[in-house]
Every structure is written in structure tokens, then in C-alpha cells.
Protein backbone atom coordinates (compact mmCIF):
# COMPACT_ATOMS: atom_id res chain seq x y z
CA UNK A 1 151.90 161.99 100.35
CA UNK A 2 154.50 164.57 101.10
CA UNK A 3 158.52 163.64 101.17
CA UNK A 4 159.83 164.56 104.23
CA UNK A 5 163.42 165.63 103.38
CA UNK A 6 164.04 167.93 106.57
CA UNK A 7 166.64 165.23 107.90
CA UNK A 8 168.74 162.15 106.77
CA UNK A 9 167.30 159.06 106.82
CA UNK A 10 168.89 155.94 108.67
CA UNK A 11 166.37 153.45 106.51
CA UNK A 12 169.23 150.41 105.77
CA UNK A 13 169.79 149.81 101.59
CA UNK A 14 170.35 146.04 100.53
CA UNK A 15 173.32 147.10 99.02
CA UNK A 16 174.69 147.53 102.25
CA UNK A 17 174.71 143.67 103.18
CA UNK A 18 178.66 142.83 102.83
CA UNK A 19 177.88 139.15 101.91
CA UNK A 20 175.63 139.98 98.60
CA UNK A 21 176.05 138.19 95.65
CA UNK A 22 174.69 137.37 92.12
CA UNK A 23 173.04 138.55 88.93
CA UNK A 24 170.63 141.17 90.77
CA UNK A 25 173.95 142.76 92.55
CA UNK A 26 175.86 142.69 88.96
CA UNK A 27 172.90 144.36 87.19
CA UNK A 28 172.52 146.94 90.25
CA UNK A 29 176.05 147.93 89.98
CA UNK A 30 176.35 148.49 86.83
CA UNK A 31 172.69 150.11 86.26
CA UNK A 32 174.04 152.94 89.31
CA UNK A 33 177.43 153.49 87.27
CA UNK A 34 175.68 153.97 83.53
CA UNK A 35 172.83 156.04 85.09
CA UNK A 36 175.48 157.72 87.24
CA UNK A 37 177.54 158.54 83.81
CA UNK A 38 174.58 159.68 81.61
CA UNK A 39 173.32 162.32 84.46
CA UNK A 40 176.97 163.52 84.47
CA UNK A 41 178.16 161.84 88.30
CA UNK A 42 181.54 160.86 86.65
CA UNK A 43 182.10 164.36 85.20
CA UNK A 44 181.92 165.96 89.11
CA UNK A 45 184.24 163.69 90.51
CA UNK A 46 186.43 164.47 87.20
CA UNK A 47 186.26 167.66 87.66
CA UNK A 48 187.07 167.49 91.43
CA UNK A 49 190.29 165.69 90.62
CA UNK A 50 191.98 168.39 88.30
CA UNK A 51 190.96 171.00 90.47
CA UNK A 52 193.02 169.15 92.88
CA UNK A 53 196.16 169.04 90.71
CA UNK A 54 195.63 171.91 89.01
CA UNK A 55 198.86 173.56 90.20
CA UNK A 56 200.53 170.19 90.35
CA UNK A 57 203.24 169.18 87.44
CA UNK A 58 201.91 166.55 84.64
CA UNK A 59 204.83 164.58 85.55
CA UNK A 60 203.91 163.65 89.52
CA UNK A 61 202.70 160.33 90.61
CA UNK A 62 199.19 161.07 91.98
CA UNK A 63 197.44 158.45 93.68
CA UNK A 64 194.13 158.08 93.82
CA UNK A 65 192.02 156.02 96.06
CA UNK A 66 188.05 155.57 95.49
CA UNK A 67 185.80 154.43 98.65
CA UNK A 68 183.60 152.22 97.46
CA UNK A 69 184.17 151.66 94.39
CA UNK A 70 181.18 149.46 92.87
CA UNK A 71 182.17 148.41 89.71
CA UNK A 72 185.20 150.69 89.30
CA UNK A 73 183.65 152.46 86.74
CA UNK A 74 184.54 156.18 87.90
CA UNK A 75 188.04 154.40 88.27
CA UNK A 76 188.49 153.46 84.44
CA UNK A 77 187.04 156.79 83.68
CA UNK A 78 189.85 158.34 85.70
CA UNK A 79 192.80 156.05 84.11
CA UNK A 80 191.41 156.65 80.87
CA UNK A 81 191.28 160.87 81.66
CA UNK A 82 194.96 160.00 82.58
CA UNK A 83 195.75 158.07 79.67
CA UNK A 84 195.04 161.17 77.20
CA UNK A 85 196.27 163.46 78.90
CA UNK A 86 199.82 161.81 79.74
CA UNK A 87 199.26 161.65 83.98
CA UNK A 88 200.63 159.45 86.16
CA UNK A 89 198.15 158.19 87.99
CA UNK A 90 198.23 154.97 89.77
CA UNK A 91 194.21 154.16 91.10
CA UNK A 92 192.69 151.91 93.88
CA UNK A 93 189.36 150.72 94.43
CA UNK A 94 188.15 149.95 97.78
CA UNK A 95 184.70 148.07 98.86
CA UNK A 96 183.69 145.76 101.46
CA UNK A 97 181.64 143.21 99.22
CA UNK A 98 183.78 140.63 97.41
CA UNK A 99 181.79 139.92 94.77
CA UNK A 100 181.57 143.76 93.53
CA UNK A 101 185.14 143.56 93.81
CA UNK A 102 185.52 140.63 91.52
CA UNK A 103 183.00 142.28 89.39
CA UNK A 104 184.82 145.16 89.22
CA UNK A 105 188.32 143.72 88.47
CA UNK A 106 187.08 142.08 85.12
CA UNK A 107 185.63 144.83 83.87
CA UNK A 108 189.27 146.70 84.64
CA UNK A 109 191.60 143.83 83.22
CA UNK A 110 192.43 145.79 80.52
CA UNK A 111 193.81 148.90 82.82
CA UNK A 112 197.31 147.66 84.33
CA UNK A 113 196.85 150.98 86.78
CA UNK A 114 194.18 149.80 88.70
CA UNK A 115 193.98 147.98 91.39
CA UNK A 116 191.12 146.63 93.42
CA UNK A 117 190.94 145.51 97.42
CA UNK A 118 187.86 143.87 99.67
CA UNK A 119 187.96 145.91 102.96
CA UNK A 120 185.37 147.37 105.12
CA UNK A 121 187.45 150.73 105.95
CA UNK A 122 186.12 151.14 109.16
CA UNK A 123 187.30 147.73 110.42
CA UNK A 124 191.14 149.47 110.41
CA UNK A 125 191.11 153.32 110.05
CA UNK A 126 194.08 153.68 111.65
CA UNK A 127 195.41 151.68 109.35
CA UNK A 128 194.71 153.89 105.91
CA UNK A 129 197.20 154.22 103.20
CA UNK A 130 198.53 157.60 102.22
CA UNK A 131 198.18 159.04 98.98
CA UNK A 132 197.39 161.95 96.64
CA UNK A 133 193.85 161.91 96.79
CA UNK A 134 190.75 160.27 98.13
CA UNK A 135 187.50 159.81 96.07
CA UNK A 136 184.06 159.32 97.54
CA UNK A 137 181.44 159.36 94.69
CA UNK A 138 178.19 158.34 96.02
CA UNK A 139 179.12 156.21 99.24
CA UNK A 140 179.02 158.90 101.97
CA UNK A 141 175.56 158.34 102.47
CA UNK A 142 175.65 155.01 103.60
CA UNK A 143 177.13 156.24 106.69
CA UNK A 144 175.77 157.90 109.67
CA UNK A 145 176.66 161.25 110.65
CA UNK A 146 179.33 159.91 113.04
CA UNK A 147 181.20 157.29 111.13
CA UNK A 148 181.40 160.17 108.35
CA UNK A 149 182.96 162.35 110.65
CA UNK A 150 185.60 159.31 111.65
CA UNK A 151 186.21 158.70 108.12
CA UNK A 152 186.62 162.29 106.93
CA UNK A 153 189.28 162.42 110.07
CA UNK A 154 191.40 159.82 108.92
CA UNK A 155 191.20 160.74 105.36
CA UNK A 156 192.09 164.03 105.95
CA UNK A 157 194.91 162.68 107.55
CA UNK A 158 196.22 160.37 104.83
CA UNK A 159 195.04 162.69 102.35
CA UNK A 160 198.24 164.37 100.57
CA UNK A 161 196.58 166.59 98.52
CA UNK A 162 192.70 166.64 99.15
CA UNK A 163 189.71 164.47 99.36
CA UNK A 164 186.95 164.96 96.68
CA UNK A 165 182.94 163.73 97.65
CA UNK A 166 180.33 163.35 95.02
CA UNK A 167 177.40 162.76 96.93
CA UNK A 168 173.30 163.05 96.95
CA UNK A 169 171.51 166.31 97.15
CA UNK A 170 168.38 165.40 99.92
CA UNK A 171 165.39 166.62 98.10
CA UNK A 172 161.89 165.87 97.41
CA UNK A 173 162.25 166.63 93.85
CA UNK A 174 165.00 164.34 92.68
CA UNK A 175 162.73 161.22 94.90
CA UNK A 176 160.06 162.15 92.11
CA UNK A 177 162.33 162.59 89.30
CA UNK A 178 164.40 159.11 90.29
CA UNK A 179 160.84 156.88 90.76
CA UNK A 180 160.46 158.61 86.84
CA UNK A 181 163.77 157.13 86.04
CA UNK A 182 163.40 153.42 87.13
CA UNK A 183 160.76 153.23 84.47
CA UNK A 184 162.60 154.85 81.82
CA UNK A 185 165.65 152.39 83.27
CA UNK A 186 163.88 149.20 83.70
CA UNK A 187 165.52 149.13 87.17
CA UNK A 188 164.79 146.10 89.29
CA UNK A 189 163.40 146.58 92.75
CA UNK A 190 166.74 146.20 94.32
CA UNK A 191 167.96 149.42 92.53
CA UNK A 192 164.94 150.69 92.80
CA UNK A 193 164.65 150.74 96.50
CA UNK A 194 167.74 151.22 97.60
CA UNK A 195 167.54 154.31 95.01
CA UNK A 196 165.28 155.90 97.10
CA UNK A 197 166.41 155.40 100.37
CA UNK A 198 169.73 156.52 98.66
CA UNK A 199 168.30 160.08 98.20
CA UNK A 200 166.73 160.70 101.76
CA UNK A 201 170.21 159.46 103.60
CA UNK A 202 171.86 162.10 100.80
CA UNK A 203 172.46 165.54 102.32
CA UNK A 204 171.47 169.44 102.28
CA UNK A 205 174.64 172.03 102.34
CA UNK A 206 174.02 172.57 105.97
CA UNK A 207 174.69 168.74 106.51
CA UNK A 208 178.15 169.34 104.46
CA UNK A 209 178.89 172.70 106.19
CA UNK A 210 177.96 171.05 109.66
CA UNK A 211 180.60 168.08 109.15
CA UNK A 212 183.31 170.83 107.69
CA UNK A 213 182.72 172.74 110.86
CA UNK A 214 183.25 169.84 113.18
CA UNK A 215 186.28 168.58 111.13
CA UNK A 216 188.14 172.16 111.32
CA UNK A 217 188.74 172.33 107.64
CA UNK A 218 190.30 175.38 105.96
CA UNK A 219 190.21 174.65 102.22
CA UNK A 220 186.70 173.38 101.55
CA UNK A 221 184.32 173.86 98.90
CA UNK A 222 180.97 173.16 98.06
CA UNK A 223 178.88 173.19 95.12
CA UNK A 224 175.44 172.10 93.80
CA UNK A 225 176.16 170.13 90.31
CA UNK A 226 173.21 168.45 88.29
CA UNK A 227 171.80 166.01 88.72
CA UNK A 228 171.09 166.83 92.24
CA UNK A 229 174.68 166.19 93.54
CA UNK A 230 177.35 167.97 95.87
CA UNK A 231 180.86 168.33 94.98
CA UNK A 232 182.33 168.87 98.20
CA UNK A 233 186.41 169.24 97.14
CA UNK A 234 188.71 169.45 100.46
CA UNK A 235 192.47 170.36 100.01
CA UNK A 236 194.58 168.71 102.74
């Protein structure tokens, strides 16, 4: 049977039930964040970042705050990018589950720059904390088109320097190529799932160019990146 792709899907993911808990979460998590560093999702946020600071002096305090932050893995990859190459970055993870929060802060106890808070951010968006940069690598598509554009508002707004997305390219192909990789994986059905669902709420470039339209934004760019990803890098 066909995959329709032609327009985001609003199927719910069980990830996306605040007050999860346990071993099938944990293994989830982490599964999504060594899956998401083998196929090279770390390396386009990465990337995103010192495009961001390219111009900026080694010496500046950037910092860096990740939406959704699962187990804070892109964080420690960012703090440990920092570490060789002498930045000053101070790093926040954001998500609205406690117990991927506590998850996350023992697998960071060993990075003093990172810090980790339980918040949904829609509950207080007028409330969002300024600094350097914003990441959002893979949690856009949990929201519909209108809470994206609310976020994207305030986070251009709090935004110093720029805001960079790693999110889902919405295709037929990478459904196929992902229901290949849960048996390669050994995923469990909760990964699994919510995997799929994943890639028909991700987005095409007209999604991206759409919400850039509506948000007025004058330094945008996006790109395609393996493995069926957007890098969408905004400079505030």
C-alpha cells in the first residue's frame, strides 16, 4: 500500500505522553540518540552551530539552549565540540517529561556545563530565557503547524544569534528505509511506532518555506542533509 506523504500527519506518538516512565522510555531514548548519531543527526545540528558563530570570537560566552532534549546526547556532543576547541559554551536542556530529564542528567554528570530543566515550553512562552542560540534537533514535529509558528515567534525573539532545526524530511522512502532499520536495530514497538509516525508529521521544504514566510524571516536557510533531514539555520 502506497505512503501518502502529500501532508503532515497529526497521528499522536507515545513519546508525547508527559507522564512516561521506565525501561521502554530509557531504551527509546537512547536507541533515537545512537541511531540519530550513526546516520549523522548530531553532525547537522553541529554544523548548524558554527555556522552560527562563525564570525563570532572564540572567547564569547554562547549559550545554547536545546528543545527537547531526550537524553542530552546532542548536548554532550556540543560541550565536548566546545571542550576541544577552547569555546565557551554554557548548554541547557529542556523537555517536558521528568523522567527523560533525570535520564538525561546522569548520563551528563560528568559535564559541569550542562544543565537540564522539566518544562513544557508552551505552558510559559512569554516567559523564555534569552540566549545565543536555540537548538531544535528532531522535536519540531511533534507540533502542529500552529504551535510551531508560536514557538518559532518567541524563539526568534529570545534568540541572540539564531535558532538552528534539525528536523524530518516527509518522504515515502525514508518510512521504507526506517521499518528496514528497526530490524537491523532491534527497536521495540514503542520506537518503532512512534518512528514512523515521526516521519509523516516530518516536513517537505515547502512546509519550512511556508512557516519562514509567515514568520517574516530575513536570514534563513535550508538544506537537505542525509539521512533524510532539514537543516533549517535562522540568524536572529
Amino acid at each position: 500500500m502506497p505512503i501518502d506523504t502529500r501532508f503532515r500527519s497529526d497521528a499522536p506518538e507515545l513519546m508525547d505522553d508527559f507522564e512516561m516512565e521506565g525501561e521502554v522510555l530509557r531504551d527509546a531514548l537512547d536507541k533515537i540518540a545512537s541511531i540519530n548519531k550513526l546516520l549523522g543527526g548530531n553532525k547537522v545540528t553541529l554544523e548548524g552551530v558554527k555556522t552560527l558563530l562563525k564570525s563570532k570570537p572564540k572567547t564569547q560566552l554562547v549559550r545554547i539552549t536545546d528543545i527537547g532534549c531526550g537524553n542530552g546526547d546532542m548536548l554532550r556532543t556540543l560541550a565536548d565540540y566546545a571542550n576541544k576547541e577552547n569555546l565557551n559554551f554554557t548548554l541547557k536542556g529542556i523537555d517536558a517529561n521528568l523522567f527523560t530529564i533525570d535520564h538525561a542528567k546522569k548520563l551528563s554528570e560528568s559535564y559541569p556545563n550542562i544543565i537540564y530543566e522539566c518544562s513544557d515550553i508552551f505552558d510559559d512562552l512569554q516567559g523564555t530565557e534569552e540566549c545565543e542560540i536555540y537548538l531544535c534537533t528532531l522535536t519540531l514535529h511533534h507540533f502542529k503547524d500552529d504551535e510551531i509558528i508560536k514557538l518559532m515567534t518567541r524563539l526568534k525573539q529570545s534568540a541572540k544569534i539564531g535558532i538552528v532545526i534539525n528536523d524530518l524530511h516527509r518522504s515515502a522512502l525514508a518510512y521504507k528505509l526506517f521499518r528496514a532499520l528497526c530490524v537491523v536495530f532491534r527497536l521495540n514497538d514503542m520506537s518503532r511506532d512512534d518512528g514512523l509516525i515521526s516521519i509523516l508529521r516530518g516536513f517537505k521544504k515547502a512546509d519550512l518555506l511556508e512557516y519562514a514566510r509567515k514568520l517574516n524571516l530575513k536570514l534563513s536557510s535550508i538544506k537537505w542533509k542525509w539521512a533524510f533531514r532539514y537543516q533549517w539555520i535562522i540568524k536572529t
